[in-house]
PDB file of N, CA and C in Angstrom:
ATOM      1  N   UNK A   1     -16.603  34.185  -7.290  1.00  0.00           N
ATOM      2  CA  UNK A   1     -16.489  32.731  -7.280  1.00  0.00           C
ATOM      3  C   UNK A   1     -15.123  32.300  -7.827  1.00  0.00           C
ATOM      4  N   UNK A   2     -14.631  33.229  -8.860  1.00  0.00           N
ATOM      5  CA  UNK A   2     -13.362  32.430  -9.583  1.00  0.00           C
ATOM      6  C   UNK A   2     -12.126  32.833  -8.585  1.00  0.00           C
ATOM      7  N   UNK A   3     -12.425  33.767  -7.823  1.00  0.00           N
ATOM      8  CA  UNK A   3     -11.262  34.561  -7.075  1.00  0.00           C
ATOM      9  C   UNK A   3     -11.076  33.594  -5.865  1.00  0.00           C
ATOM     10  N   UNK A   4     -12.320  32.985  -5.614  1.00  0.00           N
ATOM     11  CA  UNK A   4     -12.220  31.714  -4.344  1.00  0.00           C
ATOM     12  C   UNK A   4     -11.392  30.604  -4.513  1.00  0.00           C
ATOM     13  N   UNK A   5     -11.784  30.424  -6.004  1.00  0.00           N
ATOM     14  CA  UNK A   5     -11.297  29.021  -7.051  1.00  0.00           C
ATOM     15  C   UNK A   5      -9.710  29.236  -7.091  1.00  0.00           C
ATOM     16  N   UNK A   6      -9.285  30.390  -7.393  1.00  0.00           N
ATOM     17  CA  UNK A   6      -7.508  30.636  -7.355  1.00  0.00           C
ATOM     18  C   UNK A   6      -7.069  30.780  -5.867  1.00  0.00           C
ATOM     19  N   UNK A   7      -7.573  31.032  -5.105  1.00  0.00           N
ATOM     20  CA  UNK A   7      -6.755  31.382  -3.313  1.00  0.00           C
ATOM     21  C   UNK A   7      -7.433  30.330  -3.367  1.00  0.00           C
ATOM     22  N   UNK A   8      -7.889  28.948  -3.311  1.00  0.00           N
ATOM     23  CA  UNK A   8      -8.243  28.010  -2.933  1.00  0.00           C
ATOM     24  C   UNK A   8      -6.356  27.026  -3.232  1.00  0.00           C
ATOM     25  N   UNK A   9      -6.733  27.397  -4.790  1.00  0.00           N
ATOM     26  CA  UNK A   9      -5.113  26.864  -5.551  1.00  0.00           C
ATOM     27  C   UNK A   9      -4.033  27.420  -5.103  1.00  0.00           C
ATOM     28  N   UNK A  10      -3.817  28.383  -4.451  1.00  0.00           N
ATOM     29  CA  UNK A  10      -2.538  29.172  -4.746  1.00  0.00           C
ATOM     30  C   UNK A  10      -2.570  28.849  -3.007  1.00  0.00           C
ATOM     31  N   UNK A  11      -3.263  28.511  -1.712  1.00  0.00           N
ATOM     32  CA  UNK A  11      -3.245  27.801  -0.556  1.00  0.00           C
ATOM     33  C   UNK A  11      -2.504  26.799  -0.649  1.00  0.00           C
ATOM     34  N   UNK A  12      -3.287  25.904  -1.399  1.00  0.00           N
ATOM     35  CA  UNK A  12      -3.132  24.334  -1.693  1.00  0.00           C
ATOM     36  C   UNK A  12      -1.738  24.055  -2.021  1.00  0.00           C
ATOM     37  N   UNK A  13      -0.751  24.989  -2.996  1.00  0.00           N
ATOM     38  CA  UNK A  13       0.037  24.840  -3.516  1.00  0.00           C
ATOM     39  C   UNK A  13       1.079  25.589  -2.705  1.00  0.00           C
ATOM     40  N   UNK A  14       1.079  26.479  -2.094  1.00  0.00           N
ATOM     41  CA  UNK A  14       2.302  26.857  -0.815  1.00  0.00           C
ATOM     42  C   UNK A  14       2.180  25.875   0.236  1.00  0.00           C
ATOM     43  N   UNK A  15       0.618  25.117   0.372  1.00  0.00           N
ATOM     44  CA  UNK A  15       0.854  24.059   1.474  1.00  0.00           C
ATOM     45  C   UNK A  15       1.559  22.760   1.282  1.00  0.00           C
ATOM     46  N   UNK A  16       1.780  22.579  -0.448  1.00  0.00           N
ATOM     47  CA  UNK A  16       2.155  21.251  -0.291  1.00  0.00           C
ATOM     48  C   UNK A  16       4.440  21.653  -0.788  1.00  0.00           C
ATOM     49  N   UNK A  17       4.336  23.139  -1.193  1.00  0.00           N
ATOM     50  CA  UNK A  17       5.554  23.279  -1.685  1.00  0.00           C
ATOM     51  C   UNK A  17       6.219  23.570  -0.491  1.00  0.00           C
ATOM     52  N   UNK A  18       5.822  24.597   0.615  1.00  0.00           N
ATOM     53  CA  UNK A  18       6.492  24.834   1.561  1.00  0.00           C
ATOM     54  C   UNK A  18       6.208  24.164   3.414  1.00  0.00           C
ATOM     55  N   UNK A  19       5.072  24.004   3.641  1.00  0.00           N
ATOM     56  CA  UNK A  19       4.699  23.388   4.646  1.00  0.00           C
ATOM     57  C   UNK A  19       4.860  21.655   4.809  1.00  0.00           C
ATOM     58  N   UNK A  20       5.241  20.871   3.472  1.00  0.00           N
ATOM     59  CA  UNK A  20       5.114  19.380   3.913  1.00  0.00           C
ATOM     60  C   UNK A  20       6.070  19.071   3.925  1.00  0.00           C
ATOM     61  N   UNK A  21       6.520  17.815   5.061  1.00  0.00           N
ATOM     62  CA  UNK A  21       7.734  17.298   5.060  1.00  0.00           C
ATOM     63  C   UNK A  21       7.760  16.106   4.056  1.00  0.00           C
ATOM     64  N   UNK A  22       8.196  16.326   2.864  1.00  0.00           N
ATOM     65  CA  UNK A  22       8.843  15.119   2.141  1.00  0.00           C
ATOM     66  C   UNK A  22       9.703  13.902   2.894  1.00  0.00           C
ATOM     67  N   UNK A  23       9.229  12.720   2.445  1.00  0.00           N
ATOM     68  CA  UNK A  23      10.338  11.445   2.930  1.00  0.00           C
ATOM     69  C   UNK A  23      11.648  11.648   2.075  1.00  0.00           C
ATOM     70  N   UNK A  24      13.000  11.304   2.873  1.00  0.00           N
ATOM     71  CA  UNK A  24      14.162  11.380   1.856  1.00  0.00           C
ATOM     72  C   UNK A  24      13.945  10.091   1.316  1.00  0.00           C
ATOM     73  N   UNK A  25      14.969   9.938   0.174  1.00  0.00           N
ATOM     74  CA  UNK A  25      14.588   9.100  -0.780  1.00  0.00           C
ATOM     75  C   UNK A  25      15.215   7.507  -0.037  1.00  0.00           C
ATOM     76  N   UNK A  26      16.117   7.734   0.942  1.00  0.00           N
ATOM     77  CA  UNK A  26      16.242   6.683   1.801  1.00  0.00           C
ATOM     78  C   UNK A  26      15.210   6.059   2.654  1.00  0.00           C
ATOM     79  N   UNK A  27      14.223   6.925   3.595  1.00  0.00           N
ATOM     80  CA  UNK A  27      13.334   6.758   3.909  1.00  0.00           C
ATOM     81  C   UNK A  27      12.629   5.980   2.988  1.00  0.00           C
ATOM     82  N   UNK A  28      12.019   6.390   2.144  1.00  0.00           N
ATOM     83  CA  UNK A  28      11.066   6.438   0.868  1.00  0.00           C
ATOM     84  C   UNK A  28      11.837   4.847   0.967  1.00  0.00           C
ATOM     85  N   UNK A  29      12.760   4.044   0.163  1.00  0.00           N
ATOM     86  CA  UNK A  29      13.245   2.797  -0.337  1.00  0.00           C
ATOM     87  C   UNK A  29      13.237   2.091   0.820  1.00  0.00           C
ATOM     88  N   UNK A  30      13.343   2.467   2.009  1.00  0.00           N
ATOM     89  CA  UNK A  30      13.414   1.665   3.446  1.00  0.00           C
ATOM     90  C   UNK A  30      11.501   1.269   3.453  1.00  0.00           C
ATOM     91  N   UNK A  31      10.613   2.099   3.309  1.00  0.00           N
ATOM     92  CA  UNK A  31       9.196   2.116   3.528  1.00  0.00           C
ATOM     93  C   UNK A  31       9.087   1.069   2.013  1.00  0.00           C
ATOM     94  N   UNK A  32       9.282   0.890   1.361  1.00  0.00           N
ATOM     95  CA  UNK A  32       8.849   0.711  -0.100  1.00  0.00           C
ATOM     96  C   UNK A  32       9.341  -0.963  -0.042  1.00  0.00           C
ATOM     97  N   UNK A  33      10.441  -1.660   0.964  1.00  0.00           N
ATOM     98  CA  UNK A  33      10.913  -2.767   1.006  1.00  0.00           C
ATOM     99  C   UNK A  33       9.979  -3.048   2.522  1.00  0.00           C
ATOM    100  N   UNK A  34       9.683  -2.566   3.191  1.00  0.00           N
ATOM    101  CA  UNK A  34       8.664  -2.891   4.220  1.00  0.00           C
ATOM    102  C   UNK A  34       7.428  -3.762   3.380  1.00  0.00           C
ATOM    103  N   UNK A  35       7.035  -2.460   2.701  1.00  0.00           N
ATOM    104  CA  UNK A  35       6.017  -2.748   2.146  1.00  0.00           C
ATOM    105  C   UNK A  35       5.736  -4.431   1.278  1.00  0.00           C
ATOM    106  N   UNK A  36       7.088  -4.334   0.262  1.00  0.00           N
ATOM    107  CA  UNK A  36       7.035  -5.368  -0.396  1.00  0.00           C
ATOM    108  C   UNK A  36       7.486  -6.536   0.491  1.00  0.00           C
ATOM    109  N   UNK A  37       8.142  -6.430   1.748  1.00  0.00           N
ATOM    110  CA  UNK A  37       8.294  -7.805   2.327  1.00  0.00           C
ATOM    111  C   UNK A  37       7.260  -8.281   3.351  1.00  0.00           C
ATOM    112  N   UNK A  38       6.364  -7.416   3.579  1.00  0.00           N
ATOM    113  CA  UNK A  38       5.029  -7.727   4.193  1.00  0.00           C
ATOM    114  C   UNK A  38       4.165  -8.391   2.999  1.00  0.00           C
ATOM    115  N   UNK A  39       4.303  -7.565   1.979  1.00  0.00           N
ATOM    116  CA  UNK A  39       3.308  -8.497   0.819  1.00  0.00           C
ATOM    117  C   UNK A  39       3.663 -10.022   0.357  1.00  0.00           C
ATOM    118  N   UNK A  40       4.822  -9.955   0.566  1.00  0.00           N
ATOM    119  CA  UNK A  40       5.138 -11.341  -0.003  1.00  0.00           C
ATOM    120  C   UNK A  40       4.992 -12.320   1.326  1.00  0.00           C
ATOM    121  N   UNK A  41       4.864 -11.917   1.976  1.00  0.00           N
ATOM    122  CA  UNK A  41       4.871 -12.808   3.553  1.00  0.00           C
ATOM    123  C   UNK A  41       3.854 -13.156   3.655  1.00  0.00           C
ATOM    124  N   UNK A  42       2.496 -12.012   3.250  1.00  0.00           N
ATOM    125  CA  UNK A  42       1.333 -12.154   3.282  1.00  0.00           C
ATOM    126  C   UNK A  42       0.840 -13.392   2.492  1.00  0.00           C
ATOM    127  N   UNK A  43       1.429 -12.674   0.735  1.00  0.00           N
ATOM    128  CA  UNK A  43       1.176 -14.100   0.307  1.00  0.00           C
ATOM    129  C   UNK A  43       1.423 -15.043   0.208  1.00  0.00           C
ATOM    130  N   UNK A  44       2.702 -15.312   0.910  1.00  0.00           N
ATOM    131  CA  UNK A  44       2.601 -16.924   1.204  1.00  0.00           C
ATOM    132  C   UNK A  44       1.642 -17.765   1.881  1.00  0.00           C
ATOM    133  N   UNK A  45       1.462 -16.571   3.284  1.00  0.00           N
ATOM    134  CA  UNK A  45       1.117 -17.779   4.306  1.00  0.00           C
ATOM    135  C   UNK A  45      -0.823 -18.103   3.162  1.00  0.00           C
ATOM    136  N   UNK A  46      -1.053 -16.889   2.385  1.00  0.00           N
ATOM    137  CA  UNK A  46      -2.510 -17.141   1.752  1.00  0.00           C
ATOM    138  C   UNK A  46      -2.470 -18.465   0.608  1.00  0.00           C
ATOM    139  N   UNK A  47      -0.902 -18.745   0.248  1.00  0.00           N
ATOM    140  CA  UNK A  47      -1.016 -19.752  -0.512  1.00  0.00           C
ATOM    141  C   UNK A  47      -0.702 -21.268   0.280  1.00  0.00           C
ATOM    142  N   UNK A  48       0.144 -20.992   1.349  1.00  0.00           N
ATOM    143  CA  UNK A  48       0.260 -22.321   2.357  1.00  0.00           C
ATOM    144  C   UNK A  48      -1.897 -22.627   2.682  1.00  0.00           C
ATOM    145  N   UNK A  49      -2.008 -21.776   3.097  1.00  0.00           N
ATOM    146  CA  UNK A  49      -3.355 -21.994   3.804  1.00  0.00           C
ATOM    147  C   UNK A  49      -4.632 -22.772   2.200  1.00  0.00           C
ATOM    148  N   UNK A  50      -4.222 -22.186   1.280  1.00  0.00           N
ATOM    149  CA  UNK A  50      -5.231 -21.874   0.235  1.00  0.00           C
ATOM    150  C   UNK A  50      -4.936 -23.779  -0.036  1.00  0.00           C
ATOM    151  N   UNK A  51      -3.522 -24.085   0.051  1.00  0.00           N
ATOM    152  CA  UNK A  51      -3.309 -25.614  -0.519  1.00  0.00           C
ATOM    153  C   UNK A  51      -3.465 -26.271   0.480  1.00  0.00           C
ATOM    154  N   UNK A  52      -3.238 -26.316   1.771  1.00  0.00           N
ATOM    155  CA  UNK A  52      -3.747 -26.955   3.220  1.00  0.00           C
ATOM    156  C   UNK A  52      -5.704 -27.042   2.994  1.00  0.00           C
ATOM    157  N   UNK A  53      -5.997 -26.171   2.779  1.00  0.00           N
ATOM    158  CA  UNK A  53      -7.430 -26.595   2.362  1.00  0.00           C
ATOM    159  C   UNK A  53      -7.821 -27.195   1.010  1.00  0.00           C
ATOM    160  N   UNK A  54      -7.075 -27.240  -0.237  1.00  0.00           N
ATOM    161  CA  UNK A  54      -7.507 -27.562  -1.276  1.00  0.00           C
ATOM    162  C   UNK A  54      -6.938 -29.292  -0.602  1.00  0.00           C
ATOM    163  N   UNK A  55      -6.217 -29.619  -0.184  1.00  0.00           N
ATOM    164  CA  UNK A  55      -5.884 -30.886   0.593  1.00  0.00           C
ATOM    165  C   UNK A  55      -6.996 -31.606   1.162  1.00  0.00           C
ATOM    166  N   UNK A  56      -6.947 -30.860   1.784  1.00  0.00           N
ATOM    167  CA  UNK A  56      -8.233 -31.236   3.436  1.00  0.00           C
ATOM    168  C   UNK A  56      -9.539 -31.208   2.566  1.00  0.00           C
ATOM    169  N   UNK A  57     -10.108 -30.586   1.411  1.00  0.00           N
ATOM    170  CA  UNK A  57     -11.241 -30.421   0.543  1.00  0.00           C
ATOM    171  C   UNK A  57     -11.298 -31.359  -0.228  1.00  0.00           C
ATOM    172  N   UNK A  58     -10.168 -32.119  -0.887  1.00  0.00           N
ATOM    173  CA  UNK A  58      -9.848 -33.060  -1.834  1.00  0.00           C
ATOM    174  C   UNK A  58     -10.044 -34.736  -0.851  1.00  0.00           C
ATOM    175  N   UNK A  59      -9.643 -34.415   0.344  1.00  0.00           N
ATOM    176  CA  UNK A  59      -9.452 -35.746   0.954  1.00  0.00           C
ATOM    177  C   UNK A  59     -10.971 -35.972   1.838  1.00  0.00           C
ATOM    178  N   UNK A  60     -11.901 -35.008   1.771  1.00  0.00           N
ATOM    179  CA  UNK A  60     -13.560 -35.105   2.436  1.00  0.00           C
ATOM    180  C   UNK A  60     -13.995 -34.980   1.192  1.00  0.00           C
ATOM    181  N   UNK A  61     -14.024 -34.625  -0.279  1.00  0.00           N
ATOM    182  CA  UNK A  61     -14.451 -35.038  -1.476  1.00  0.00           C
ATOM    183  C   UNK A  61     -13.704 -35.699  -2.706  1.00  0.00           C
ATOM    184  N   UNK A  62     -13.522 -36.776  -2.302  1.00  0.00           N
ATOM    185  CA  UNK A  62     -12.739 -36.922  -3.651  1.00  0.00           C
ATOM    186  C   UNK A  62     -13.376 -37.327  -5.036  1.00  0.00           C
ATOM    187  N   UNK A  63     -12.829 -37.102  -5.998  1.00  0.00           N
ATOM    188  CA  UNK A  63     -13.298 -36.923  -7.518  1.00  0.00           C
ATOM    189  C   UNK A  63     -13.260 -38.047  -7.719  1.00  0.00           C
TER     190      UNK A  63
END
């Protein structure tokens, strides 16, 4: 059982040291500004929409 447990590890670990292609670190900062300019895009349009209804909610109930 323990001999399974180490060639399980010692697989795992030539697969990720020699078989994977790493992103270069350019890649990597190009993906990482994707990322963050989709999020912020996202949340805008969730805060345009969120105050377009607190509007439209305020003006069919008002306090």
């Amino acid at each position: 059982m323990f001999k399974k447990i180490v060639n399980y590890c010692k697989t795992c670990f030539d697969e990720l040291a020699h078989k994977t292609t790493w992103p270069t670190r350019a890649e990597l900062t190009h993906s990482a500004m994707v990322v963050l300019s989709a999020s912020l895009i996202i949340a805008l349009v969730v805060f345009v929409m969120d105050s377009a209804f607190r509007f439209v909610m305020s003006s069919v109930y008002p306090n």
